[in-house]
PDB file of N, CA and C in Angstrom:
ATOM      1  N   UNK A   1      62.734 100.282  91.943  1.00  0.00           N
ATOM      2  CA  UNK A   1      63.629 100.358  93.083  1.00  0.00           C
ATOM      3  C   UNK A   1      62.860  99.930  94.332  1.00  0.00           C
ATOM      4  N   UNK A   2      63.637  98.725  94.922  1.00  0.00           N
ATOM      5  CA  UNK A   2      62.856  98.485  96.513  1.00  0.00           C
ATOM      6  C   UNK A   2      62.674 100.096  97.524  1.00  0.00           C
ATOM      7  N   UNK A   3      62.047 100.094  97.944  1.00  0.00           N
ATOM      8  CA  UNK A   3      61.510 100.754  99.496  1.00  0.00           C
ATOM      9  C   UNK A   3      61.741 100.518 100.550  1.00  0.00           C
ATOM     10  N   UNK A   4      62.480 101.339 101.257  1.00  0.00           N
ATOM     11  CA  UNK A   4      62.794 101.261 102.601  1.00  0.00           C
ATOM     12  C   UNK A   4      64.746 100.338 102.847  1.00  0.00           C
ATOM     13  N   UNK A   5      65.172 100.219 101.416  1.00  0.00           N
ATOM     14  CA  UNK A   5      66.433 100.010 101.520  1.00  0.00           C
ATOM     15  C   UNK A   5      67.870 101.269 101.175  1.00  0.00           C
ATOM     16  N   UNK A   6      67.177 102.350 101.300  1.00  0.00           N
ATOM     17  CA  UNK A   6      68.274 103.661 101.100  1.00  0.00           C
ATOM     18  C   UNK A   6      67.834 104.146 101.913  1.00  0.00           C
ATOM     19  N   UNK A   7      69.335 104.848 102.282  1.00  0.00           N
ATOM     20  CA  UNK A   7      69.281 105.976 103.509  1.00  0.00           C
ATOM     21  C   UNK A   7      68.641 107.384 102.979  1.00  0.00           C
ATOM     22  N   UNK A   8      68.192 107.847 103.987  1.00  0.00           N
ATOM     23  CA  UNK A   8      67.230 109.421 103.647  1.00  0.00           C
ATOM     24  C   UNK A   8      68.280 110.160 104.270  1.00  0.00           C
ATOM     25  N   UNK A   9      69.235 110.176 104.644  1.00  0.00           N
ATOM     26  CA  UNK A   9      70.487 111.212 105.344  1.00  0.00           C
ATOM     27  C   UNK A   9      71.280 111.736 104.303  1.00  0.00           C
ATOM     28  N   UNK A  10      71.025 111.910 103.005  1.00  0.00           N
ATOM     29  CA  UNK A  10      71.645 112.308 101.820  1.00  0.00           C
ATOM     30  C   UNK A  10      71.875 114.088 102.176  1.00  0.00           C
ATOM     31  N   UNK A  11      73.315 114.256 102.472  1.00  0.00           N
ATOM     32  CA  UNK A  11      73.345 115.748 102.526  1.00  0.00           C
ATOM     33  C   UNK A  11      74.359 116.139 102.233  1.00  0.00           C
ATOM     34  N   UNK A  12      74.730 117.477 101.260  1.00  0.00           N
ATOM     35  CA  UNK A  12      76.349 118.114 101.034  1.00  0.00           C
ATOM     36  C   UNK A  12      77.443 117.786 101.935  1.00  0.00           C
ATOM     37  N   UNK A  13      78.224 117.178 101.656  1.00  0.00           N
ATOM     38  CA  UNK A  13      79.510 117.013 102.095  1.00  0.00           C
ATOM     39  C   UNK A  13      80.880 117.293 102.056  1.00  0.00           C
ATOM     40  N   UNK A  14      81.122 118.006 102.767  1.00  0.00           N
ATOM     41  CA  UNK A  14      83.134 118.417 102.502  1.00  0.00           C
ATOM     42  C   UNK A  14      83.850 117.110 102.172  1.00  0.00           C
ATOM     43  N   UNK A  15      84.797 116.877 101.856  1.00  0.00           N
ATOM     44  CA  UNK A  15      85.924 115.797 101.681  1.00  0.00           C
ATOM     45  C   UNK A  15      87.290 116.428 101.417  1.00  0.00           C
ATOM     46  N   UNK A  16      87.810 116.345 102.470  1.00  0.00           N
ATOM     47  CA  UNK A  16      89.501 116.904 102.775  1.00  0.00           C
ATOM     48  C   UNK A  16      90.471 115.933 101.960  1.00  0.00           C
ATOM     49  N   UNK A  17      91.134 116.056 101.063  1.00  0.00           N
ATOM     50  CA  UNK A  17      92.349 115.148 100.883  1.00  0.00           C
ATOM     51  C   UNK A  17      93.213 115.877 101.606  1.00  0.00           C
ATOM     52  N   UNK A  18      93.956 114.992 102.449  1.00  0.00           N
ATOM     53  CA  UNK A  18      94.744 115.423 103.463  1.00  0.00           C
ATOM     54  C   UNK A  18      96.197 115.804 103.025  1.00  0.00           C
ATOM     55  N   UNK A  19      96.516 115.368 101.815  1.00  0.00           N
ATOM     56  CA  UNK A  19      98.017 115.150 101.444  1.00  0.00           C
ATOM     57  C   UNK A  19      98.132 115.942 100.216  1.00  0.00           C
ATOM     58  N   UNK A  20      97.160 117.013  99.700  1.00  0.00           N
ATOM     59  CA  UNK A  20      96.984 118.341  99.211  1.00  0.00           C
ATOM     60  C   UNK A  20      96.066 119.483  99.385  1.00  0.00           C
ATOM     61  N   UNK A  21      95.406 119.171 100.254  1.00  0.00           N
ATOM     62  CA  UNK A  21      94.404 119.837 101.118  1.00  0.00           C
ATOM     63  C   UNK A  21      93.153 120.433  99.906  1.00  0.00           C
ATOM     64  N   UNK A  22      92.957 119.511  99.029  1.00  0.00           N
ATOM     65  CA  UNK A  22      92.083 120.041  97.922  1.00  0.00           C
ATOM     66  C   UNK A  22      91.083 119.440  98.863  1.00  0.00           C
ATOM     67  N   UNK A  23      90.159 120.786  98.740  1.00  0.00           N
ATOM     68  CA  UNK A  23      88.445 119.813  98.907  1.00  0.00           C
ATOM     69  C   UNK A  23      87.303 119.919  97.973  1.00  0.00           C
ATOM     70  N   UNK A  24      86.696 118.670  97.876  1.00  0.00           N
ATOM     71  CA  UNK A  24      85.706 118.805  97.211  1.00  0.00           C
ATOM     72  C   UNK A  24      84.328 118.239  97.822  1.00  0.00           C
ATOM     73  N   UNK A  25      82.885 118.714  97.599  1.00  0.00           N
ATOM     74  CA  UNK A  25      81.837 118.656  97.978  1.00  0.00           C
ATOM     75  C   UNK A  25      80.874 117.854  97.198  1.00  0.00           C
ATOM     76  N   UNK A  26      80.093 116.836  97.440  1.00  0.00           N
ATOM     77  CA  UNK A  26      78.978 115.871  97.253  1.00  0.00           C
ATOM     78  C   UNK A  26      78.533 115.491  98.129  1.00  0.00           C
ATOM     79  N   UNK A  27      77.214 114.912  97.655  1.00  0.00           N
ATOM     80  CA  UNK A  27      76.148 114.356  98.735  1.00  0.00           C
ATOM     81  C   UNK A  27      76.867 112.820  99.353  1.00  0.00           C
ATOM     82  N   UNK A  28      76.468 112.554 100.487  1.00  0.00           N
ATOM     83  CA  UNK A  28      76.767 111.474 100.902  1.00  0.00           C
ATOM     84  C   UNK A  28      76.082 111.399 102.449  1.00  0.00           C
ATOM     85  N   UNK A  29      76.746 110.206 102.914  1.00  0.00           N
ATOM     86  CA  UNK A  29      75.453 109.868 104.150  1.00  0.00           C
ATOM     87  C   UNK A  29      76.885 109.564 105.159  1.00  0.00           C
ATOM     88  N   UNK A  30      78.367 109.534 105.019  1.00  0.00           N
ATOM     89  CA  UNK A  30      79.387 109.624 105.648  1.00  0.00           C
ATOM     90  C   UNK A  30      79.396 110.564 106.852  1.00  0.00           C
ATOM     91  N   UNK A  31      79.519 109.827 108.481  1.00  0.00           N
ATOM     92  CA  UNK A  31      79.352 110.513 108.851  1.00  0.00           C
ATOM     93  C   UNK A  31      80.779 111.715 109.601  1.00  0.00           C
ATOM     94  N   UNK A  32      80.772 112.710 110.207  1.00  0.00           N
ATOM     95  CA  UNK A  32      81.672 113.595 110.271  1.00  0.00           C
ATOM     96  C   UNK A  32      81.170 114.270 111.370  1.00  0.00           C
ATOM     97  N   UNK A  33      82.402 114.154 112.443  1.00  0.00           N
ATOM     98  CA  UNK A  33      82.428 114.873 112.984  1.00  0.00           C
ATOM     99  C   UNK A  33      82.766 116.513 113.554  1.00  0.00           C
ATOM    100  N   UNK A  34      83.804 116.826 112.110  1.00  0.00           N
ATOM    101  CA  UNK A  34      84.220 118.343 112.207  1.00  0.00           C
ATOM    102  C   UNK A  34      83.387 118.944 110.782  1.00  0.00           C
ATOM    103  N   UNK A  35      83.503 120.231 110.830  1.00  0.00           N
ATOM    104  CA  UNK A  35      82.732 121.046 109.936  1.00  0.00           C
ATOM    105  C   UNK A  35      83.829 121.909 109.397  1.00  0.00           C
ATOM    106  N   UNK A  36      83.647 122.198 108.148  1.00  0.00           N
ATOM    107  CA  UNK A  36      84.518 123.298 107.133  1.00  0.00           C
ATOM    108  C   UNK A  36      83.789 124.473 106.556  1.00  0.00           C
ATOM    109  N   UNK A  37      84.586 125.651 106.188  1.00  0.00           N
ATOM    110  CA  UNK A  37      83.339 126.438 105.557  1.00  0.00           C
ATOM    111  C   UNK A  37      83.899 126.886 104.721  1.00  0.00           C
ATOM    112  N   UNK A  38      83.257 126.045 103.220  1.00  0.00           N
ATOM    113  CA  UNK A  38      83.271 126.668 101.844  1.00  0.00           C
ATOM    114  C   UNK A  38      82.988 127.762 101.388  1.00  0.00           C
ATOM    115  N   UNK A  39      82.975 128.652 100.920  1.00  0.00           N
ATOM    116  CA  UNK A  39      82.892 129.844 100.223  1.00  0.00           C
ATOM    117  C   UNK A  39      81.269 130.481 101.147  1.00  0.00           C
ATOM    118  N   UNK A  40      81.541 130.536 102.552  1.00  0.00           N
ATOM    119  CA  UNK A  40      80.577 131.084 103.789  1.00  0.00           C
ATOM    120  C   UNK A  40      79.524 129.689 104.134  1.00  0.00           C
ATOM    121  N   UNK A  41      79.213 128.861 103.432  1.00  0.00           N
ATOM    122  CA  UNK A  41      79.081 127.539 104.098  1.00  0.00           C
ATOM    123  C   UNK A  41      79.510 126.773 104.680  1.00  0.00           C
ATOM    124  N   UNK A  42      78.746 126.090 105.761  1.00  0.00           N
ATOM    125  CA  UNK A  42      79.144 125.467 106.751  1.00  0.00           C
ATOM    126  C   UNK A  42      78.437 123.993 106.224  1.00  0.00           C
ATOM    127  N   UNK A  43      80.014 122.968 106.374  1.00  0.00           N
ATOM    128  CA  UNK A  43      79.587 121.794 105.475  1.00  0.00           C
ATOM    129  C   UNK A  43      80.485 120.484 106.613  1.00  0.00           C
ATOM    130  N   UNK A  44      79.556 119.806 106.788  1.00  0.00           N
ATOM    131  CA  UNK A  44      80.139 118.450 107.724  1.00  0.00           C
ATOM    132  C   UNK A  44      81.882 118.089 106.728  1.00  0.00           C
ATOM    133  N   UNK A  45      82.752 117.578 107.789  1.00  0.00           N
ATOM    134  CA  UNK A  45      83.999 117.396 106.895  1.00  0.00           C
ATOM    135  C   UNK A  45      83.924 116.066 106.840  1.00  0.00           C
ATOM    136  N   UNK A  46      84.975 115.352 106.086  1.00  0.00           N
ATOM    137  CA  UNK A  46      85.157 113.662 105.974  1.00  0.00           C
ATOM    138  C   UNK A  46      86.786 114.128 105.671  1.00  0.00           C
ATOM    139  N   UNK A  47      87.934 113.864 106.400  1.00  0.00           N
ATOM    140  CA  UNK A  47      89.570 114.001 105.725  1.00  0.00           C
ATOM    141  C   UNK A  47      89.693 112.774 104.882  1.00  0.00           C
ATOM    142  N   UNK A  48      90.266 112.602 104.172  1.00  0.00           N
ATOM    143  CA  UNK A  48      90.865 111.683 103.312  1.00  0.00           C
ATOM    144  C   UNK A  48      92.691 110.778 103.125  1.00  0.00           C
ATOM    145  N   UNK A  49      92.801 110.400 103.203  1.00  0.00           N
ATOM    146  CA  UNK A  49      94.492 110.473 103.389  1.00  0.00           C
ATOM    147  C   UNK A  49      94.668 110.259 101.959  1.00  0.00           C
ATOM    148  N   UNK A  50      94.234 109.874 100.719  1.00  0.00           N
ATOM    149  CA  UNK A  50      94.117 110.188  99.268  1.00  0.00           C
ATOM    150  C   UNK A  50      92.793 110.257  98.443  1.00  0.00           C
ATOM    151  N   UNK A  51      92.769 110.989  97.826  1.00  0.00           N
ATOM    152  CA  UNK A  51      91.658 111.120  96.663  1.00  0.00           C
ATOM    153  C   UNK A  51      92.153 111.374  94.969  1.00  0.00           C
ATOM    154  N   UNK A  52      91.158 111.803  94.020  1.00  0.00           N
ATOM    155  CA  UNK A  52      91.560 111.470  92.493  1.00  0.00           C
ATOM    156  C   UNK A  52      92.379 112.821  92.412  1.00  0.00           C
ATOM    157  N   UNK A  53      92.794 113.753  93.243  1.00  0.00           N
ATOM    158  CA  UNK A  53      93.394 114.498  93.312  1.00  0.00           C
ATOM    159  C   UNK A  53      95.166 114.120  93.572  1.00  0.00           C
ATOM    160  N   UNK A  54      95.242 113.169  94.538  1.00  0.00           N
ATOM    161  CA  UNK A  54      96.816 113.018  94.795  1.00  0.00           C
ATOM    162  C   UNK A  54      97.643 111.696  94.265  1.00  0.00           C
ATOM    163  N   UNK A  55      95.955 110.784  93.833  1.00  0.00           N
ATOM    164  CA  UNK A  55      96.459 109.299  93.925  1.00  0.00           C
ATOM    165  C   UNK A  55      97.431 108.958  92.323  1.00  0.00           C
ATOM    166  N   UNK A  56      98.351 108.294  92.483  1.00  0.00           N
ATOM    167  CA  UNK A  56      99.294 108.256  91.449  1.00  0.00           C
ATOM    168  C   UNK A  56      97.930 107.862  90.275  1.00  0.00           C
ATOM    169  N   UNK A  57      97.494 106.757  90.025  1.00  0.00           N
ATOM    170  CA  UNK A  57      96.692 106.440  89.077  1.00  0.00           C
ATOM    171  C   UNK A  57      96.200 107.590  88.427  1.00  0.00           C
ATOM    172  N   UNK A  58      95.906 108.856  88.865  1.00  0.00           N
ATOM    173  CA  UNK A  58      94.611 109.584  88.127  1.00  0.00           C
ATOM    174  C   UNK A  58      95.311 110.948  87.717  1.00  0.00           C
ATOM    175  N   UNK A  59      96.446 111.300  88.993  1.00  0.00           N
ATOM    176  CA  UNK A  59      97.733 112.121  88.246  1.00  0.00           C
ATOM    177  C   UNK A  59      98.828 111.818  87.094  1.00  0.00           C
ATOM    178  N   UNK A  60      99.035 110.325  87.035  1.00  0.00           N
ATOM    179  CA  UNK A  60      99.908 109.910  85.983  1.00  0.00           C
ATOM    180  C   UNK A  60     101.437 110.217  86.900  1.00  0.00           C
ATOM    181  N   UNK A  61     101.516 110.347  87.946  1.00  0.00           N
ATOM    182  CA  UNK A  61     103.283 110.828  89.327  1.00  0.00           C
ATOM    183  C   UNK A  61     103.279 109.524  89.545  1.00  0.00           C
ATOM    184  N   UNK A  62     104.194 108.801  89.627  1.00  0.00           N
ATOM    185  CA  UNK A  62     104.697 107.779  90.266  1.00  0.00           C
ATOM    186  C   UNK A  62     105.671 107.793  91.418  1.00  0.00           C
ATOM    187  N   UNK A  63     105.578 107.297  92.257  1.00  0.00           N
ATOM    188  CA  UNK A  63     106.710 107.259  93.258  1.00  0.00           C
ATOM    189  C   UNK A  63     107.303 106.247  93.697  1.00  0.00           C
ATOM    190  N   UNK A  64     108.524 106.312  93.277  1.00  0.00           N
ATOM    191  CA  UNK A  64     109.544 104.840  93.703  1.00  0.00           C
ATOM    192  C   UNK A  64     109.627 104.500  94.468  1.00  0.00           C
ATOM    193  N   UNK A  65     109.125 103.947  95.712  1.00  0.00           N
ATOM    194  CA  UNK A  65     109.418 103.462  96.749  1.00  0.00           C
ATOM    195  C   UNK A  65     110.310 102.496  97.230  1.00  0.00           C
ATOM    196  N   UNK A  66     111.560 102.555  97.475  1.00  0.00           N
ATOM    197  CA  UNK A  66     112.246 101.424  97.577  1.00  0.00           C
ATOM    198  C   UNK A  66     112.452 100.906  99.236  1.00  0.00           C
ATOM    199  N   UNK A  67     112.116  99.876  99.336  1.00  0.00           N
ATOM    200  CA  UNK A  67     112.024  99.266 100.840  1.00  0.00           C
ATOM    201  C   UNK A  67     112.871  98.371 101.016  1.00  0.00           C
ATOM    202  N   UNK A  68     114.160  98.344 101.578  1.00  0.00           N
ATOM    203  CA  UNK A  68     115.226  97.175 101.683  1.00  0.00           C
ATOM    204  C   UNK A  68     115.580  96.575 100.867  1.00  0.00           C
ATOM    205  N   UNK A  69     115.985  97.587  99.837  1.00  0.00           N
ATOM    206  CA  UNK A  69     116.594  97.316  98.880  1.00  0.00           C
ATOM    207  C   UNK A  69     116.122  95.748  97.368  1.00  0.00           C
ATOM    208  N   UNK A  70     114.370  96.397  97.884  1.00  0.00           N
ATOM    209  CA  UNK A  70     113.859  95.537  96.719  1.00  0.00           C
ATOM    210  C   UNK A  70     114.488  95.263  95.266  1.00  0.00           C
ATOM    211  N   UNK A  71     114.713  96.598  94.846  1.00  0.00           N
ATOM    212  CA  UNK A  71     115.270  97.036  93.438  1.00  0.00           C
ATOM    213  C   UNK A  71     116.038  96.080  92.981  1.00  0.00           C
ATOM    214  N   UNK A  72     117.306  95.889  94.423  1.00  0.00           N
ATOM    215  CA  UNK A  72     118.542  96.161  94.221  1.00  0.00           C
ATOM    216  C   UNK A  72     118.350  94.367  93.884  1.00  0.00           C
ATOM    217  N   UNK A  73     117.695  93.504  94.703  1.00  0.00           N
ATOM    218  CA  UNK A  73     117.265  92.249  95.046  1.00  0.00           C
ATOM    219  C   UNK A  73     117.008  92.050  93.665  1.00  0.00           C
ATOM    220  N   UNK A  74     116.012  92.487  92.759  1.00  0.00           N
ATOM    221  CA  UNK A  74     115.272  91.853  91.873  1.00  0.00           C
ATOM    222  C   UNK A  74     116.629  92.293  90.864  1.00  0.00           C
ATOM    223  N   UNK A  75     116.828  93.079  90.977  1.00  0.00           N
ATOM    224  CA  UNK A  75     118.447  93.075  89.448  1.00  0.00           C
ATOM    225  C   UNK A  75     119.330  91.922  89.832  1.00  0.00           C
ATOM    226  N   UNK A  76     119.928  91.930  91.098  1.00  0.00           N
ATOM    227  CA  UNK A  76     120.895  90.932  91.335  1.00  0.00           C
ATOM    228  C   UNK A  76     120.551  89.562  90.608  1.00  0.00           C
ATOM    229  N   UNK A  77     118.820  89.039  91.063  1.00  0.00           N
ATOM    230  CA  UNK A  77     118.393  88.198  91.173  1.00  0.00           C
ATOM    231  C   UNK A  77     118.466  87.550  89.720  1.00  0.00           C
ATOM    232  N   UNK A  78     118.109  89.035  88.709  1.00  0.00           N
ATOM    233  CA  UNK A  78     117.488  88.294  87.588  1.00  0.00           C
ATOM    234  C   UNK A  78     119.120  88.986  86.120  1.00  0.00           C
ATOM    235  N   UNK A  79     120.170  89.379  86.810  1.00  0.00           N
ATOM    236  CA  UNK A  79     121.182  89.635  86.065  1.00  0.00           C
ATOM    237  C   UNK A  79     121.315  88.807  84.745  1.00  0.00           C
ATOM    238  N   UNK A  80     121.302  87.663  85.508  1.00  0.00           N
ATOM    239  CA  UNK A  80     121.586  86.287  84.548  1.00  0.00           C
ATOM    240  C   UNK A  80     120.997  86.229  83.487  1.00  0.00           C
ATOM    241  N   UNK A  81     119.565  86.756  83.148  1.00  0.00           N
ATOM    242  CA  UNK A  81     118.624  86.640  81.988  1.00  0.00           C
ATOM    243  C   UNK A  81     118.753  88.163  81.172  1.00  0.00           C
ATOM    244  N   UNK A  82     120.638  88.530  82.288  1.00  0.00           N
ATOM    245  CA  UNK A  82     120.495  90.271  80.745  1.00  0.00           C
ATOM    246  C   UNK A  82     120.676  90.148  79.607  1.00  0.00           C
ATOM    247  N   UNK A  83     120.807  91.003  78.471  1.00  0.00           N
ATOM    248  CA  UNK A  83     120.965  90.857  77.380  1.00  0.00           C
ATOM    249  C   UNK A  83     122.423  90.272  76.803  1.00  0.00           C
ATOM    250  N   UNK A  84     122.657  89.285  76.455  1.00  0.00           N
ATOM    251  CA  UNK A  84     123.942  89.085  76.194  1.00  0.00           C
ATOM    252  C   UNK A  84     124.019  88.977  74.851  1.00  0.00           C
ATOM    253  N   UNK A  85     125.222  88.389  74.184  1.00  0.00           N
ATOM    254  CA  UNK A  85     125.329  87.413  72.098  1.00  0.00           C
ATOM    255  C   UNK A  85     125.259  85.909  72.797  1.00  0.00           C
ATOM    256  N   UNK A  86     124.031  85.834  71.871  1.00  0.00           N
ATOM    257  CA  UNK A  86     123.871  84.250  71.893  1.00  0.00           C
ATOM    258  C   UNK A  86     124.868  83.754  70.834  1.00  0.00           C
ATOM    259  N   UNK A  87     125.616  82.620  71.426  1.00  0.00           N
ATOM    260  CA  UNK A  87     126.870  82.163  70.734  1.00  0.00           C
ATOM    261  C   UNK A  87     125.997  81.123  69.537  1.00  0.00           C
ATOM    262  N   UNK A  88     125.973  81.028  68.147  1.00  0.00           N
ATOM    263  CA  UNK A  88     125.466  79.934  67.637  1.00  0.00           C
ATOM    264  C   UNK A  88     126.707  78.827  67.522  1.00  0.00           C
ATOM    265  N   UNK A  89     125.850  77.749  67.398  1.00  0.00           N
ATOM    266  CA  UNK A  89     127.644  76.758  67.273  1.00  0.00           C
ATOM    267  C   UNK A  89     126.865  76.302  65.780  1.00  0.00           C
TER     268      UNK A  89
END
């Protein structure tokens, strides 16, 4: 390993997911300006707006999002290729 290319600021870290308020703690060099206190420790925070806690991928939740009527666009669009009887002649 080269020398003098890693940070020496390696210290316990809070990490807030914001959108279930789970936190979890590892080292990191992220810096933070508010502090949390874990089970009587006092630990620099980092919030999150998702982590492997909320993110659809790692829960297996999906959420439909429909935005101007994408859905509705791509059925209209592709009706034509539904299942029909192919007539043989």
């Amino acid at each position: 390993m080269r020398k003098g290319i890693h940070p020496e600021n390696y210290r316990l870290v809070a990490f807030k997911d914001m959108s279930n308020d789970d936190v979890f703690i590892t080292k990191s060099t992220a810096e933070a300006k508010e502090t949390i206190t874990v089970d009587g420790v006092e630990y620099p925070l980092v919030k999150l707006e998702i982590s492997r806690t909320s993110h659809p991928y790692y829960t297996g939740k999906t959420k439909l999002v429909d935005t101007a009527g994408r859905i509705d666009k791509f059925k209209n669009k592709y009706k034509k290729f539904g299942k029909e009887e192919k007539k043989e002649e």
